[in-house]
C-alpha atoms as a PDB file:
ATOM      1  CA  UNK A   1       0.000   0.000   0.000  1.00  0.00           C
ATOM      2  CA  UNK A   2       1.043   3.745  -0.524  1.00  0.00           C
ATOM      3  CA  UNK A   3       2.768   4.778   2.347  1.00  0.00           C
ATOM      4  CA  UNK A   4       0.770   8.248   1.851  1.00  0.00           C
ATOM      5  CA  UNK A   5      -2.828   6.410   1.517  1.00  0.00           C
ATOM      6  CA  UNK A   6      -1.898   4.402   4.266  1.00  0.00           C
ATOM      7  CA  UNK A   7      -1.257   7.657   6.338  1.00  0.00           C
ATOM      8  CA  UNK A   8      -4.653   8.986   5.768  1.00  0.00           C
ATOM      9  CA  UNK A   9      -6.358   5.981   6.372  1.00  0.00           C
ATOM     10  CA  UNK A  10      -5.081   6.493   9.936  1.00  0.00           C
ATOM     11  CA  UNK A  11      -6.074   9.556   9.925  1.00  0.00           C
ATOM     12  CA  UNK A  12      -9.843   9.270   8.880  1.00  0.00           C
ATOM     13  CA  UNK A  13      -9.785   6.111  11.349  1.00  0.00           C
ATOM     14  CA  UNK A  14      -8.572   8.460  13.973  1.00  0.00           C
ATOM     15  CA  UNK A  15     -11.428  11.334  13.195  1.00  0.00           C
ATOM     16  CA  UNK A  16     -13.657   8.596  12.556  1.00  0.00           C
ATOM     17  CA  UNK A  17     -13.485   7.430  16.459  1.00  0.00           C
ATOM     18  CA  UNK A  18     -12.693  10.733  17.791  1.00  0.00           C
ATOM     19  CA  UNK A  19     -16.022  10.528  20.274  1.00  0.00           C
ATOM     20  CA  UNK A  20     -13.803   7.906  21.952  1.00  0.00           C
ATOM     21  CA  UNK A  21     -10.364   9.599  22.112  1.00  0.00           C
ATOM     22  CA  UNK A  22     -11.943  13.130  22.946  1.00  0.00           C
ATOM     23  CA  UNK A  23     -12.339  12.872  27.390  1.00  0.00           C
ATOM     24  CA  UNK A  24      -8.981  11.330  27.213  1.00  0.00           C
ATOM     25  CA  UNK A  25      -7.391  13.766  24.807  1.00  0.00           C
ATOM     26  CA  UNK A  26      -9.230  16.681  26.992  1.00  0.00           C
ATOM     27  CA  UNK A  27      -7.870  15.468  30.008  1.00  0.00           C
ATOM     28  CA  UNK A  28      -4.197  14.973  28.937  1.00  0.00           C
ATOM     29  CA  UNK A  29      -4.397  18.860  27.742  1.00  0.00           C
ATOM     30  CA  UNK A  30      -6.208  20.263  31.082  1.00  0.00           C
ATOM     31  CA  UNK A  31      -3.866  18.377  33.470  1.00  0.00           C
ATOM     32  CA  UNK A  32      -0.876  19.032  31.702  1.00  0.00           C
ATOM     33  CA  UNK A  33      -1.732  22.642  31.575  1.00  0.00           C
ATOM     34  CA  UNK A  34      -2.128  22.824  35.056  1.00  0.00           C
ATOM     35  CA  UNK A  35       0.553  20.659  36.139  1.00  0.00           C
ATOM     36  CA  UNK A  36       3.252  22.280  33.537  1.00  0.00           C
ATOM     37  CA  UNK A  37       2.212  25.662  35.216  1.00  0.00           C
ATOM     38  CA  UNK A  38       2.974  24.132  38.806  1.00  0.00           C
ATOM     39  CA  UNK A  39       6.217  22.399  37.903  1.00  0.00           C
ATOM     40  CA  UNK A  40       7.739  25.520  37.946  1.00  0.00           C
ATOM     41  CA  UNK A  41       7.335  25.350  41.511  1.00  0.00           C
ATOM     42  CA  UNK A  42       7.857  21.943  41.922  1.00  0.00           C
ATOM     43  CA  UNK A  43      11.476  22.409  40.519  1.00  0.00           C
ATOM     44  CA  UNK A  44      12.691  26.280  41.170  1.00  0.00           C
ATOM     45  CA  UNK A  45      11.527  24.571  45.045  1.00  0.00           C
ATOM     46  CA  UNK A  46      13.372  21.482  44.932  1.00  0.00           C
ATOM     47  CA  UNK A  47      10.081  19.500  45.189  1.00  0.00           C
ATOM     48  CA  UNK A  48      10.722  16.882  42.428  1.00  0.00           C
ATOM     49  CA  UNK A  49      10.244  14.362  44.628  1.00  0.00           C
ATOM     50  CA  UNK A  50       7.207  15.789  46.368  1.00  0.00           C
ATOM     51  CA  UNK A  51       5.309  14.865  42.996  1.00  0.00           C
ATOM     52  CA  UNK A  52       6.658  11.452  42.844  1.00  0.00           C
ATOM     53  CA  UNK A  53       5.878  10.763  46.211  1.00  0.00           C
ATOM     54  CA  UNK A  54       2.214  12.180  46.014  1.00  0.00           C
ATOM     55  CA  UNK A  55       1.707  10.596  43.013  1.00  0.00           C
ATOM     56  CA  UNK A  56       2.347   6.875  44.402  1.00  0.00           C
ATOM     57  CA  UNK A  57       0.220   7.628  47.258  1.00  0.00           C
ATOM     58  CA  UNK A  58      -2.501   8.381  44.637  1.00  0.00           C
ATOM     59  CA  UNK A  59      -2.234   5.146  43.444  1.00  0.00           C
ATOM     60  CA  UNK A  60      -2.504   3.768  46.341  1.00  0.00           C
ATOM     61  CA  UNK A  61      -5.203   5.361  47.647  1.00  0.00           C
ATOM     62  CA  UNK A  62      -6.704   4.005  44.332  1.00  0.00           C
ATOM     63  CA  UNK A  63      -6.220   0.822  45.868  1.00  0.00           C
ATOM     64  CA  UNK A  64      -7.528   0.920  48.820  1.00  0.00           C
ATOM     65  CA  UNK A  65     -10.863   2.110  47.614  1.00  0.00           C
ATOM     66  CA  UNK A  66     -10.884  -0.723  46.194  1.00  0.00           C
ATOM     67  CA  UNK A  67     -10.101  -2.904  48.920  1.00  0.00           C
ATOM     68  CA  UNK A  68     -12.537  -1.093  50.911  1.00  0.00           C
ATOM     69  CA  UNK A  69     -15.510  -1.878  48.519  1.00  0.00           C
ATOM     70  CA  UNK A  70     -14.045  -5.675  47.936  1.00  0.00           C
ATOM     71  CA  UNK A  71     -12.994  -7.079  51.157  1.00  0.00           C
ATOM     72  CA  UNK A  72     -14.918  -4.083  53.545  1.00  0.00           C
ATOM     73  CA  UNK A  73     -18.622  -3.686  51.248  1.00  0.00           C
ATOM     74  CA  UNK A  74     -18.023  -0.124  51.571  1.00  0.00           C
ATOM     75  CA  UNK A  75     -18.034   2.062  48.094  1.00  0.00           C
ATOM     76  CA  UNK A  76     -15.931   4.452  47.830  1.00  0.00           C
ATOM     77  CA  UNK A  77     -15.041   6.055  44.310  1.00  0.00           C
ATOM     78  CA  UNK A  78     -11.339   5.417  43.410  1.00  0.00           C
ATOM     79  CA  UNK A  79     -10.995   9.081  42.780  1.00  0.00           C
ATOM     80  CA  UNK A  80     -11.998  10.395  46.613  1.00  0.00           C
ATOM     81  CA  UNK A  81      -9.249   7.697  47.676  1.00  0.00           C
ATOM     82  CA  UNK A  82      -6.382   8.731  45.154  1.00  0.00           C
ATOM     83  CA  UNK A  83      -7.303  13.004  46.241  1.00  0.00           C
ATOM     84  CA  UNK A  84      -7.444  11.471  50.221  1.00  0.00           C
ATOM     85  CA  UNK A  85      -4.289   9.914  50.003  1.00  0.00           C
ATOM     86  CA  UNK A  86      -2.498  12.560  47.642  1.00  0.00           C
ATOM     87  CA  UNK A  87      -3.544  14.873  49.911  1.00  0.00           C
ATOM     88  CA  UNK A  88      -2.490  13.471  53.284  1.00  0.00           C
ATOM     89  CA  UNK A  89       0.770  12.623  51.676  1.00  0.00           C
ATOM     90  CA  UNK A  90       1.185  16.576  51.184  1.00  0.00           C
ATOM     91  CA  UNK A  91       0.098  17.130  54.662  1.00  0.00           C
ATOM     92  CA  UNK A  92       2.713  14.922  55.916  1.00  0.00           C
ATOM     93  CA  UNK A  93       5.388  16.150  53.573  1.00  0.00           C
ATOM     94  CA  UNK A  94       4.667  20.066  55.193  1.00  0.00           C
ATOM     95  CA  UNK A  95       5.509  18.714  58.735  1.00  0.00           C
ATOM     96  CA  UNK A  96       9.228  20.080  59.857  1.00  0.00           C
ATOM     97  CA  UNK A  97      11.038  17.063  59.721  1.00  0.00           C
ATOM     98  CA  UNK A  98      13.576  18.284  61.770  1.00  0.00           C
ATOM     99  CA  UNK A  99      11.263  17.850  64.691  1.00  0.00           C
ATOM    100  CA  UNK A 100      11.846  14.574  64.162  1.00  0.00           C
ATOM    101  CA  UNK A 101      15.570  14.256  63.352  1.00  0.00           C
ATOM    102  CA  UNK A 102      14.920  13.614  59.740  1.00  0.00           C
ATOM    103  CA  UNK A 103      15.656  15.580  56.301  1.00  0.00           C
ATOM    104  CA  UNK A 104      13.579  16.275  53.957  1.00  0.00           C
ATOM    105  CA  UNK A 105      15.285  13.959  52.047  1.00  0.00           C
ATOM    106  CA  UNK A 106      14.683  11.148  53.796  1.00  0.00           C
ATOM    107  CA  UNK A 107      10.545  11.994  54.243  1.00  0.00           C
ATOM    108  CA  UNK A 108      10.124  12.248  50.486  1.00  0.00           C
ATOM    109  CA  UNK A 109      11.761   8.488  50.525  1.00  0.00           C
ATOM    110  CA  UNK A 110       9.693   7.332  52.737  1.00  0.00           C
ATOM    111  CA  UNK A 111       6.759   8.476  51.649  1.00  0.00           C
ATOM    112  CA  UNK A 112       7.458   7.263  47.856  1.00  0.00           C
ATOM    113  CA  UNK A 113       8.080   3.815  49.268  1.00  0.00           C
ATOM    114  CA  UNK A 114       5.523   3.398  51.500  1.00  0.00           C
ATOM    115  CA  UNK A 115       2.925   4.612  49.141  1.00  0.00           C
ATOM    116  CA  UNK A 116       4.392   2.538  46.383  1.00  0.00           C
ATOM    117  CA  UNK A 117       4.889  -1.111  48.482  1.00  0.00           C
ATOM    118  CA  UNK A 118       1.918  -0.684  50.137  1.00  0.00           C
ATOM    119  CA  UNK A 119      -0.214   0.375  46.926  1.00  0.00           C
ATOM    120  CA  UNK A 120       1.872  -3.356  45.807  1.00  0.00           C
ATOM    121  CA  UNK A 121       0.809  -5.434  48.143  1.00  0.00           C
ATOM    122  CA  UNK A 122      -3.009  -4.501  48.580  1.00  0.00           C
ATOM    123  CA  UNK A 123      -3.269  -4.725  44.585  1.00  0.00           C
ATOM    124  CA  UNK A 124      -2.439  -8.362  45.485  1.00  0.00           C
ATOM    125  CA  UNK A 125      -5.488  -8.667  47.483  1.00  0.00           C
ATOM    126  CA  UNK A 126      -7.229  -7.164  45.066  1.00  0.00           C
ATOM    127  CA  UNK A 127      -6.563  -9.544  41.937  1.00  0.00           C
ATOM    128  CA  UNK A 128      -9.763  -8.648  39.942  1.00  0.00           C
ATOM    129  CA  UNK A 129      -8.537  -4.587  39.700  1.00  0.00           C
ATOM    130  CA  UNK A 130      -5.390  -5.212  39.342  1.00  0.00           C
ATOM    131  CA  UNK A 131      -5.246  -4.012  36.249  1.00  0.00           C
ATOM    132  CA  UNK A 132      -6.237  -0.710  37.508  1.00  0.00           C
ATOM    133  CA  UNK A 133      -4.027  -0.100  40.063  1.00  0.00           C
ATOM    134  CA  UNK A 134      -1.113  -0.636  37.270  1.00  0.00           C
ATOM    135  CA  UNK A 135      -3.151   1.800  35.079  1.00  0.00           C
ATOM    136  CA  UNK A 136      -2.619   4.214  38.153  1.00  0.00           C
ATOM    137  CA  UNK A 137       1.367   3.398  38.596  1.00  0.00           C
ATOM    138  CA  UNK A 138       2.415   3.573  34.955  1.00  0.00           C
ATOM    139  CA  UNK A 139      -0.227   5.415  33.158  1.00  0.00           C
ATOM    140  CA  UNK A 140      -2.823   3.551  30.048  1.00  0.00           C
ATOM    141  CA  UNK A 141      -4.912   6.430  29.651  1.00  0.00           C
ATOM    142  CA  UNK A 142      -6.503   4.887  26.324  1.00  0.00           C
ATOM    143  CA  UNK A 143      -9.855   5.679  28.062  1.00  0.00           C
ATOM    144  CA  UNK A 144     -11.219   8.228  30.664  1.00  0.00           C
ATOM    145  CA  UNK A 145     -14.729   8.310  32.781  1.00  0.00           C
ATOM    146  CA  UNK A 146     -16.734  11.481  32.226  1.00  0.00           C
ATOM    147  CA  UNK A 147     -16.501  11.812  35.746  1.00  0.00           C
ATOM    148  CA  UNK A 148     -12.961  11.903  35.869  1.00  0.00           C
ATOM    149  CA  UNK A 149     -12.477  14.191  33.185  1.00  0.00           C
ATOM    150  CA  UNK A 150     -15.157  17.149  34.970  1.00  0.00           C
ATOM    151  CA  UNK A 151     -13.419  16.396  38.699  1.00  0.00           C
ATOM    152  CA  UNK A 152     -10.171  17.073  36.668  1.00  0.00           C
ATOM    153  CA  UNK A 153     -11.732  20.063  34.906  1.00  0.00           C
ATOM    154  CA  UNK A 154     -12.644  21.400  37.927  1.00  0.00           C
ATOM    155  CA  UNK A 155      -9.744  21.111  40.296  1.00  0.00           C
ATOM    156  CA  UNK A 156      -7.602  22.582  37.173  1.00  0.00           C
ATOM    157  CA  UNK A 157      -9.167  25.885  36.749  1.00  0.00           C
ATOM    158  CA  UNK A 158     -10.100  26.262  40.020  1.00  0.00           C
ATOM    159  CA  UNK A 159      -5.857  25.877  41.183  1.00  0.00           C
ATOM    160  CA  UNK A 160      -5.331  27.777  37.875  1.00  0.00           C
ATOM    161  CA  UNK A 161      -7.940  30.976  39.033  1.00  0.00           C
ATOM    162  CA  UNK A 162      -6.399  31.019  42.219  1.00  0.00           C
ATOM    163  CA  UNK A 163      -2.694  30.941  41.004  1.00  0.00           C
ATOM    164  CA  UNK A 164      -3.306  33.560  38.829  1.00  0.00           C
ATOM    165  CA  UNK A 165      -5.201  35.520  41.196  1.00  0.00           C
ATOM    166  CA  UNK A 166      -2.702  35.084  44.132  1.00  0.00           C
ATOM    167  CA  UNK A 167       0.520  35.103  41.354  1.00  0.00           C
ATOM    168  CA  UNK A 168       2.517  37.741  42.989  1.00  0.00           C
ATOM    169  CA  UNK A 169       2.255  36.680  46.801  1.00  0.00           C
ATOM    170  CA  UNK A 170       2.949  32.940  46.212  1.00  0.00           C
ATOM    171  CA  UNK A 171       5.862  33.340  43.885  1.00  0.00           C
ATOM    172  CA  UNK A 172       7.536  36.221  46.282  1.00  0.00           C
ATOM    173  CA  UNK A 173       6.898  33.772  49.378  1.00  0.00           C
ATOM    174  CA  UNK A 174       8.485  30.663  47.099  1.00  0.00           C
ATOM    175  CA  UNK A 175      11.476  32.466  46.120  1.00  0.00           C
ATOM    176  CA  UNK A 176      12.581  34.567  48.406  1.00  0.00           C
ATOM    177  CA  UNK A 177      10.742  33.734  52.221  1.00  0.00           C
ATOM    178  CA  UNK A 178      12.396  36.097  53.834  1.00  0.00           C
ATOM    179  CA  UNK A 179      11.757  39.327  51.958  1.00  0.00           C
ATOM    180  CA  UNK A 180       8.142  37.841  52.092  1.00  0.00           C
ATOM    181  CA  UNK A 181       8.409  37.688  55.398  1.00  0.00           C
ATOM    182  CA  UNK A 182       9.626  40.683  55.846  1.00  0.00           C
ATOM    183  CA  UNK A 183       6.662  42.854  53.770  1.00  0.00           C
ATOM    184  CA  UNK A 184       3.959  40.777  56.070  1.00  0.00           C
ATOM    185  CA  UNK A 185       2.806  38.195  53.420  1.00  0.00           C
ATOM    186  CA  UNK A 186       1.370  35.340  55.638  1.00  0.00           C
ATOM    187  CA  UNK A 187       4.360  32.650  54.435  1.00  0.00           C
ATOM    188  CA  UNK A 188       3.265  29.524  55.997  1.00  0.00           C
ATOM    189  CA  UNK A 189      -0.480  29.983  54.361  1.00  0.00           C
ATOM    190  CA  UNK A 190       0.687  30.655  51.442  1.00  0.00           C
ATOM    191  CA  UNK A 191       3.159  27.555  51.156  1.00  0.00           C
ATOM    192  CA  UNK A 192      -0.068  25.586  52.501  1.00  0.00           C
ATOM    193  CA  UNK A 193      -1.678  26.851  49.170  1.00  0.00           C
ATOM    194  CA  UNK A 194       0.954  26.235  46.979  1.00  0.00           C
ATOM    195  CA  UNK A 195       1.092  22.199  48.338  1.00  0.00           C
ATOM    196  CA  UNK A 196      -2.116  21.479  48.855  1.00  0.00           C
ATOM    197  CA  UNK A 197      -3.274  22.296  45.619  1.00  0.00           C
ATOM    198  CA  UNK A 198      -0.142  20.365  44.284  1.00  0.00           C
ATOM    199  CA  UNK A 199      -0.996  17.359  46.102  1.00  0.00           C
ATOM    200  CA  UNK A 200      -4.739  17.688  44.949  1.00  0.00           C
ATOM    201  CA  UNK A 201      -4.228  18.303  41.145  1.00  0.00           C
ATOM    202  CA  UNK A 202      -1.372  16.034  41.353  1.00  0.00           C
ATOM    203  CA  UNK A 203      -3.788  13.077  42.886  1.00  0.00           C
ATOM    204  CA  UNK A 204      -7.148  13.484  40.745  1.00  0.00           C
ATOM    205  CA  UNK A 205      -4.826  13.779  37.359  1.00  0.00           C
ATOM    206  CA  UNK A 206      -2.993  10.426  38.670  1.00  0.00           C
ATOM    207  CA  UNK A 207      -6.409   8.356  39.044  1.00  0.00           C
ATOM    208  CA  UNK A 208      -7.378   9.683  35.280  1.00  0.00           C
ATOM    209  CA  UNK A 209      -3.931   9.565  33.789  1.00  0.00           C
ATOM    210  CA  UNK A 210      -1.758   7.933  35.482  1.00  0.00           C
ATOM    211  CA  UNK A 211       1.090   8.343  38.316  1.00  0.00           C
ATOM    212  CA  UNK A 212       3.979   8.142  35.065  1.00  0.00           C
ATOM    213  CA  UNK A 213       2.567  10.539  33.248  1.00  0.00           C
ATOM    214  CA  UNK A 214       1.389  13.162  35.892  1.00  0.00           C
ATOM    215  CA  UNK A 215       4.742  12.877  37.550  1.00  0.00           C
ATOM    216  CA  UNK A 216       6.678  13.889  34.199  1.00  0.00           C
ATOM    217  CA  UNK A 217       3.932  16.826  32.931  1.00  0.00           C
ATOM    218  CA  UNK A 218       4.506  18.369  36.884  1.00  0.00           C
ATOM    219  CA  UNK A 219       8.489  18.241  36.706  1.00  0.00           C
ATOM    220  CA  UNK A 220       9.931  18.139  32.745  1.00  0.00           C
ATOM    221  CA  UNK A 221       7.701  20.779  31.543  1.00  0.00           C
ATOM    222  CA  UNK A 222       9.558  23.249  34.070  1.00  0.00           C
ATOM    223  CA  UNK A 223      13.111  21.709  33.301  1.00  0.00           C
ATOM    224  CA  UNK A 224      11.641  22.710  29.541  1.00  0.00           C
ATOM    225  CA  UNK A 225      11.070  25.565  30.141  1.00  0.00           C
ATOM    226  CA  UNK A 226      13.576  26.813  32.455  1.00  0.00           C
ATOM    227  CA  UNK A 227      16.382  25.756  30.451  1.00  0.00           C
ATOM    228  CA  UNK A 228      15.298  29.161  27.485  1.00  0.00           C
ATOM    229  CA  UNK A 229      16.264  30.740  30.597  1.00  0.00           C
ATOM    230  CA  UNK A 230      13.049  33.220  30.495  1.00  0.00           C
ATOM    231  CA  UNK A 231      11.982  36.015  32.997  1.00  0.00           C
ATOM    232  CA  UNK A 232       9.739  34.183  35.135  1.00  0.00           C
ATOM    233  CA  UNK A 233       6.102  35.023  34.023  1.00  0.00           C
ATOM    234  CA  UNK A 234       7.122  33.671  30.433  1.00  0.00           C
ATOM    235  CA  UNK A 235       8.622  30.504  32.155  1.00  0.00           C
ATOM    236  CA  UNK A 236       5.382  29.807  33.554  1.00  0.00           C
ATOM    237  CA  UNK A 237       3.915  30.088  30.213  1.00  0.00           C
ATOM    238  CA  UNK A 238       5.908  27.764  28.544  1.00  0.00           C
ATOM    239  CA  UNK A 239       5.706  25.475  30.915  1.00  0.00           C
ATOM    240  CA  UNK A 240       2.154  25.461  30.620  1.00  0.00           C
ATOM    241  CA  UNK A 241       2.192  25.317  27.069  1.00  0.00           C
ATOM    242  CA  UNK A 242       4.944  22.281  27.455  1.00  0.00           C
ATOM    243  CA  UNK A 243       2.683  20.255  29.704  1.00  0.00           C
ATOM    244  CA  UNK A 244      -0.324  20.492  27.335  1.00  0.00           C
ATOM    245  CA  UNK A 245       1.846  19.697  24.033  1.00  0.00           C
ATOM    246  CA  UNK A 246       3.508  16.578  26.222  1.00  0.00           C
ATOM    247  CA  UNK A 247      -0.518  15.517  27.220  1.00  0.00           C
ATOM    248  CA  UNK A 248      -1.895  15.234  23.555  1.00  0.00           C
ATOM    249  CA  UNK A 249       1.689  15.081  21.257  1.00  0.00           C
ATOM    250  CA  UNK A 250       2.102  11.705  23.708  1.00  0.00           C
ATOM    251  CA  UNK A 251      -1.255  10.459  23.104  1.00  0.00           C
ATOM    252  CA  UNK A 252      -0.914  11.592  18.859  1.00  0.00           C
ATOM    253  CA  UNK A 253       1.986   9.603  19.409  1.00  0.00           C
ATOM    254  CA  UNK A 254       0.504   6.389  21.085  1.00  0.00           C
ATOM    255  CA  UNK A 255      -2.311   6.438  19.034  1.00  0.00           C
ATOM    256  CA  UNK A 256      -0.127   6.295  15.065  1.00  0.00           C
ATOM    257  CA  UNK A 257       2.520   4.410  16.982  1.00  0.00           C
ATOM    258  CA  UNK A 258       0.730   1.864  19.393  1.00  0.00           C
ATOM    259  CA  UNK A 259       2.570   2.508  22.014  1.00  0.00           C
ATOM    260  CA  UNK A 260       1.350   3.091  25.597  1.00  0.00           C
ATOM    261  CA  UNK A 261      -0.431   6.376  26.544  1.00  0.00           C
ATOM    262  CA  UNK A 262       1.517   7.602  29.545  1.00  0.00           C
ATOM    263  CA  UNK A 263       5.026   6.106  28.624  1.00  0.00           C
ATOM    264  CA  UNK A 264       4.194   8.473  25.444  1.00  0.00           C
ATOM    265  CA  UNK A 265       3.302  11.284  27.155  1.00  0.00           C
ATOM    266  CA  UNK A 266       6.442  10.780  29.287  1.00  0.00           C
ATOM    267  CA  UNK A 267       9.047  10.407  26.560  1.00  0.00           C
ATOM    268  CA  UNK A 268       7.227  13.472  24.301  1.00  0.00           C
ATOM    269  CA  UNK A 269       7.967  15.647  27.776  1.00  0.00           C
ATOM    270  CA  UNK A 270      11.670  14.377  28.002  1.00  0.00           C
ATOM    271  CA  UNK A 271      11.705  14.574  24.173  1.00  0.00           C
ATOM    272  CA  UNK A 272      10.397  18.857  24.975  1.00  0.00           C
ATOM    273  CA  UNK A 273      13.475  18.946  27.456  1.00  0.00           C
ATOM    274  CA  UNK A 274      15.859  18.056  24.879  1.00  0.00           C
ATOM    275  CA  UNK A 275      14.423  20.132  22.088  1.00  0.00           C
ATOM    276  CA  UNK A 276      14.919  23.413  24.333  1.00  0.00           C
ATOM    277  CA  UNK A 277      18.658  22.081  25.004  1.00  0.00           C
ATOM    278  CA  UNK A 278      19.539  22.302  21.252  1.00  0.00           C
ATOM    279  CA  UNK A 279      17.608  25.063  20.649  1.00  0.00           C
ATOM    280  CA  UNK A 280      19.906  26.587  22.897  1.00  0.00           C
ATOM    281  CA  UNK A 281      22.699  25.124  21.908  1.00  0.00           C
ATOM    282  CA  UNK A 282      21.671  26.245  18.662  1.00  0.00           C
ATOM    283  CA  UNK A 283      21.576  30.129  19.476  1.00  0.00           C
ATOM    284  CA  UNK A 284      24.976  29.944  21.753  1.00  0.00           C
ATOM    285  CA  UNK A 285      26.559  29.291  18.088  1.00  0.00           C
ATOM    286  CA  UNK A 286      24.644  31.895  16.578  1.00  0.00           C
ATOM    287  CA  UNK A 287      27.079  34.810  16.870  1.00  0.00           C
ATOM    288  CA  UNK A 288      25.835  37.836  18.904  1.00  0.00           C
ATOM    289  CA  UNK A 289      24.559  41.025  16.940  1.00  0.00           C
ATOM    290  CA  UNK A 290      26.713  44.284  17.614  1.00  0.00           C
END
């Protein structure tokens, strides 16, 4: 067959089930949006590992919903246990762990491998969804529930409004505390802000998405975007841009490819990281005007 005909015929096949790849599509664009705007924070703050932690404690509060509703009778919707759990993991991670002769360091481990062992071992007990709860680790977001998709909706624009709204205050008390401090900003609220609406957008996008996925939109599409070495307002906005292109490029990708959705979306972030590199590299050789 012509390679050209055969093209198209992927393409009308694609436009032909659209109906079915729209929520997901939608999704992958609204999360990574919001996530690529908050990775910014995530990285200028050192918090890399806050996502990844958060995000495994998603999945297993994924899990345990569906333990509950298994081995307990009691429903509970997978979502209100990956948001519970994403958000309890933030809680924790806020705690001074020097109060407790820890580093931060070593909280962010063991919340990642609690979260990720434990989410393990009940998936074993739960042998019937266990296809779900490696959906939730790794990311197959072929398909997502209405539900899913407005919850997601939601949360986004809602963290998004605020951000926007609050933009000034919460970047002053991220990068630079003291000065913040120092003009009367309330500090501590405003770092309760910034994480908690981390850990919730991180842990709703993570049930619809996928932990891989969510975990590289909320931490490459900063390193993106931060290495054009912007003033800061534009490096949110690339970042933001860079998470949605990494959300629907990955699934483009899966989809003419057949390769899985969030292991996509994950290499077409990477694969945004190393794009801005040579496009640096590429204007260091470019000799300066005089």
């Amino acid at each position: 067959m012509d390679p050209q005909l055969a093209e198209t015929t992927t393409w009308a096949q694609f436009w032909d089930a659209y109906e079915l790849f729209r929520d997901p599509m939608l999704c992958a664009l609204i999360a990574g949006s919001v996530l690529g705007f908050l990775s910014v924070y995530v990285v200028l703050r050192r918090m890399v590992f806050v996502s990844a932690a958060v995000t495994q404690s998603a999945g297993l509060g994924v899990a345990l919903a569906f333990f509950a509703e298994i081995h307990l009778g009691m429903h509970l919707p997978p979502v209100v246990g990956a948001a519970v759990l994403s958000l309890l993991a933030t809680l924790l991670l806020m705690l001074d762990p020097a109060r407790l002769r820890l580093t931060r360091e070593s909280m962010l481990g063991l919340a990642f491998a609690l979260a990720g062992g434990a989410a393990v071992l009940v998936g074993e007990r739960i042998s019937q969804e266990a296809h779900e709860i490696e959906n939730i680790l790794f990311g197959t977001g072929v398909m997502v529930e209405r539900a899913d998709l407005w919850l997601v909706t939601g949360v986004a624009l809602t963290t998004l409004l605020l951000h926007l709204w609050w933009f000034r205050a919460l970047t002053f008390a991220s990068f630079d505390r003291l000065g913040a401090a120092v003009q009367g900003l309330p500090v501590r609220l405003l770092d309760a802000v910034l994480m908690i609406s981390i850990g919730i957008t991180v842990g709703v996008s993570a049930k619809a998405l996928g932990a891989l996925p969510v975990f590289a939109f909320s931490t490459l599409s900063a390193v993106a975007a931060l290495v054009l070495d912007l003033r800061l307002p534009w490096t949110f906005a690339v970042a933001t841009v860079a998470g949605a292109l990494s959300g629907v490029g990955g699934y483009f990708f899966a989809y003419f490819y057949e390769f899985p959705v969030g292991g996509s979306q994950t290499v077409f972030a990477a694969g945004l990281v190393l794009l801005a590199l040579l496009g640096r590299g590429v204007l260091h050789l470019v000799p300066a005007r005089r």
